[in-house]
N, C-alpha and C. Protein backbone atom coordinates (compact mmCIF):
# COMPACT_ATOMS: atom_id res chain seq x y z
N UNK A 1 97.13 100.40 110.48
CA UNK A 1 97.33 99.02 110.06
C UNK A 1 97.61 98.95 108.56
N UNK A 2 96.66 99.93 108.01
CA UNK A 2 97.10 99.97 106.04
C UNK A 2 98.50 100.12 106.17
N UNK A 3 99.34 101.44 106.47
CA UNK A 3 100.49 101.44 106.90
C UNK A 3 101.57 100.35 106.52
N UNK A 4 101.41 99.78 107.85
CA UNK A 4 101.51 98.54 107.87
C UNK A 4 102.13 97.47 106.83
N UNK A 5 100.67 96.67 106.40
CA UNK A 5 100.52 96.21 105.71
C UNK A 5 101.74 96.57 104.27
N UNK A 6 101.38 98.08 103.93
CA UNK A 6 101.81 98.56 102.54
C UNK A 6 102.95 98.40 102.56
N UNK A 7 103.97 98.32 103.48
CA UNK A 7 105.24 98.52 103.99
C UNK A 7 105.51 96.93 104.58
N UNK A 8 104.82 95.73 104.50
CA UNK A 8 105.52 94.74 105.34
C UNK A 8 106.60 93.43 104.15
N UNK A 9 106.48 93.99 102.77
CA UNK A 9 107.23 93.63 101.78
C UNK A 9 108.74 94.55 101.60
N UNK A 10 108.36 95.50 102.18
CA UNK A 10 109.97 96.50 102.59
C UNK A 10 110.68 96.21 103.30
N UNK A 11 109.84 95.79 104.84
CA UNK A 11 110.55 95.59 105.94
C UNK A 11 110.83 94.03 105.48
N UNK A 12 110.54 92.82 104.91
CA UNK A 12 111.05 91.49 104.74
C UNK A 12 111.98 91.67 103.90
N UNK A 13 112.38 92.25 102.88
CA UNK A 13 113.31 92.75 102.33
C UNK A 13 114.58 93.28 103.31
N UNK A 14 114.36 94.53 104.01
CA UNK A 14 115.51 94.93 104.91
C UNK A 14 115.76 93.70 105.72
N UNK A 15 115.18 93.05 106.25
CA UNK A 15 115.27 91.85 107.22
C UNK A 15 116.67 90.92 106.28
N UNK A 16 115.74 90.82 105.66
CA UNK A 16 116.57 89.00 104.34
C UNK A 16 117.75 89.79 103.61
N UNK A 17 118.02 91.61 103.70
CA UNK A 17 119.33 91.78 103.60
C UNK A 17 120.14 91.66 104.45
N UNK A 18 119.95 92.11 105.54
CA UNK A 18 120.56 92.68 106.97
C UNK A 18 121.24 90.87 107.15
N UNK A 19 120.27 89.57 106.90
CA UNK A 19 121.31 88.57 107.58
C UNK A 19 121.50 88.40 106.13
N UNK A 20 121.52 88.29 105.19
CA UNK A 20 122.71 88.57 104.06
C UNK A 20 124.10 88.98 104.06
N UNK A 21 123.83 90.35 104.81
CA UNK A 21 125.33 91.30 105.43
C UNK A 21 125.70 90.84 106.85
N UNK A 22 125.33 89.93 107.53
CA UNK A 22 125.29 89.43 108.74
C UNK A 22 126.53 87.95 108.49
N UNK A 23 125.42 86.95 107.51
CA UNK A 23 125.88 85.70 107.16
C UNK A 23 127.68 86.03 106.55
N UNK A 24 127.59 86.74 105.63
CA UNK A 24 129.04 87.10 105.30
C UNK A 24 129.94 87.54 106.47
N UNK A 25 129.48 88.83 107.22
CA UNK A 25 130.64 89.32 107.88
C UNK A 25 130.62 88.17 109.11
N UNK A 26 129.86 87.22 109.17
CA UNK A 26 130.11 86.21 110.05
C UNK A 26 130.56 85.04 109.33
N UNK A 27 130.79 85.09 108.05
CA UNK A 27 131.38 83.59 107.46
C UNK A 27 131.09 82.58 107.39
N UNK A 28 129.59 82.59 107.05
CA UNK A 28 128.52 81.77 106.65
C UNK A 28 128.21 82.03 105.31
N UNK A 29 129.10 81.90 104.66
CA UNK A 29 129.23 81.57 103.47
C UNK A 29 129.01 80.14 102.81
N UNK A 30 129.18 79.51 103.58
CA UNK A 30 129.14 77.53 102.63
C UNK A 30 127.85 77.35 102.96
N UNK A 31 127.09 77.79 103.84
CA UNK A 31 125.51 77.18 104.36
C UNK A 31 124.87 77.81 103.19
N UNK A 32 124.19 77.19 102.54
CA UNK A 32 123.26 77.43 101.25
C UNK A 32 121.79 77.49 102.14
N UNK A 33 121.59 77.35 102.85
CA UNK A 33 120.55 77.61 103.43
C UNK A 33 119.95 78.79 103.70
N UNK A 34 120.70 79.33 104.54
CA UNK A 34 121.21 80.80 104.74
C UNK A 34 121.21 81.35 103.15
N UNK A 35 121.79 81.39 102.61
CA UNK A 35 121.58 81.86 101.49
C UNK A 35 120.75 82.27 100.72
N UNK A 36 119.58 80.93 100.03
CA UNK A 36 119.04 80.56 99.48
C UNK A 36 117.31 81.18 100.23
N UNK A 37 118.03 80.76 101.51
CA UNK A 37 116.19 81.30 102.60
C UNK A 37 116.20 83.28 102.58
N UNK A 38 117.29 83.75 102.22
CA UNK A 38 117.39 85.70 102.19
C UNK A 38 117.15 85.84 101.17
N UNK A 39 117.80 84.83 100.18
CA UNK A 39 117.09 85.59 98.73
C UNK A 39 115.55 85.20 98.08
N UNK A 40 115.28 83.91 98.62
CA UNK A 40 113.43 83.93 99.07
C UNK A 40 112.88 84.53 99.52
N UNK A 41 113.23 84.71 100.67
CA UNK A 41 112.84 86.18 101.32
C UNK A 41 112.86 88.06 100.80
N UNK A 42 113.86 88.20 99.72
CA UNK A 42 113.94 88.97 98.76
C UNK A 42 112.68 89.35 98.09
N UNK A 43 112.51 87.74 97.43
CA UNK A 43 111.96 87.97 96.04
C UNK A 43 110.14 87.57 96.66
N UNK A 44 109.93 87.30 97.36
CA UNK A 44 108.80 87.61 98.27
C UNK A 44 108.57 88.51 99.21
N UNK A 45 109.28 89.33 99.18
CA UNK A 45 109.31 90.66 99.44
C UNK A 45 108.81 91.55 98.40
N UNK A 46 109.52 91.13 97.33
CA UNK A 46 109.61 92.50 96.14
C UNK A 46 108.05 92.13 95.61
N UNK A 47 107.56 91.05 95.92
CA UNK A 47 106.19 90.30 95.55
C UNK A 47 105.01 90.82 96.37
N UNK A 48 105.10 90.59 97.63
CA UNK A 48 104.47 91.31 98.84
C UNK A 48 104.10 92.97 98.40
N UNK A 49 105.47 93.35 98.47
CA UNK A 49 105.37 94.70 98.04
C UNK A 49 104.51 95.49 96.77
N UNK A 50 104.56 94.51 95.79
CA UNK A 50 104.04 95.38 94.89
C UNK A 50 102.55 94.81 94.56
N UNK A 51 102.40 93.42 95.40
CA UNK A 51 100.85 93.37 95.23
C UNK A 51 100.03 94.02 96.27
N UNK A 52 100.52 94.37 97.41
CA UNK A 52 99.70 94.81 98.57
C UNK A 52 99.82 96.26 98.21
N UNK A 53 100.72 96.67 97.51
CA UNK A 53 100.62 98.67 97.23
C UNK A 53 99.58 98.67 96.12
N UNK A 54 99.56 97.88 95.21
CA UNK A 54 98.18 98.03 94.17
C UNK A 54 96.72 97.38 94.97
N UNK A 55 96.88 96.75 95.93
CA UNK A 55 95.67 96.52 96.57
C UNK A 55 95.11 97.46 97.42
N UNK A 56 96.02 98.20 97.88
CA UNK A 56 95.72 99.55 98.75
C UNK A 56 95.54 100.44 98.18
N UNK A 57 96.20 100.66 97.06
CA UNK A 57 95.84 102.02 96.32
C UNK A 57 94.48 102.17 95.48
């Protein structure tokens, strides 16, 4: 479950890229929604990530 955990700011990251590269090659480009909700998802990722690896370590 630590595992897990240490790693679930990586995997929201790969997620909020993948429909990043999704939204484009599908041409969802004008929806700011879409947009705006992957790169939240980014930057609460990169957040996730580096507070739950100093909490585990």
């Amino acid at each position: 479950m630590k595992g897990f955990l240490k790693n679930l700011g990586l995997i929201l990251i790969v997620i909020a890229s993948v429909v990043l590269v999704l939204s484009h090659v599908m041409g969802w480009n004008n929806f700011n929604a879409v947009q705006f909700g992957s790169f939240g998802a980014i930057i609460l990722g990169v957040v996730l990530y580096i507070w739950l690896n100093k909490k585990f370590d």
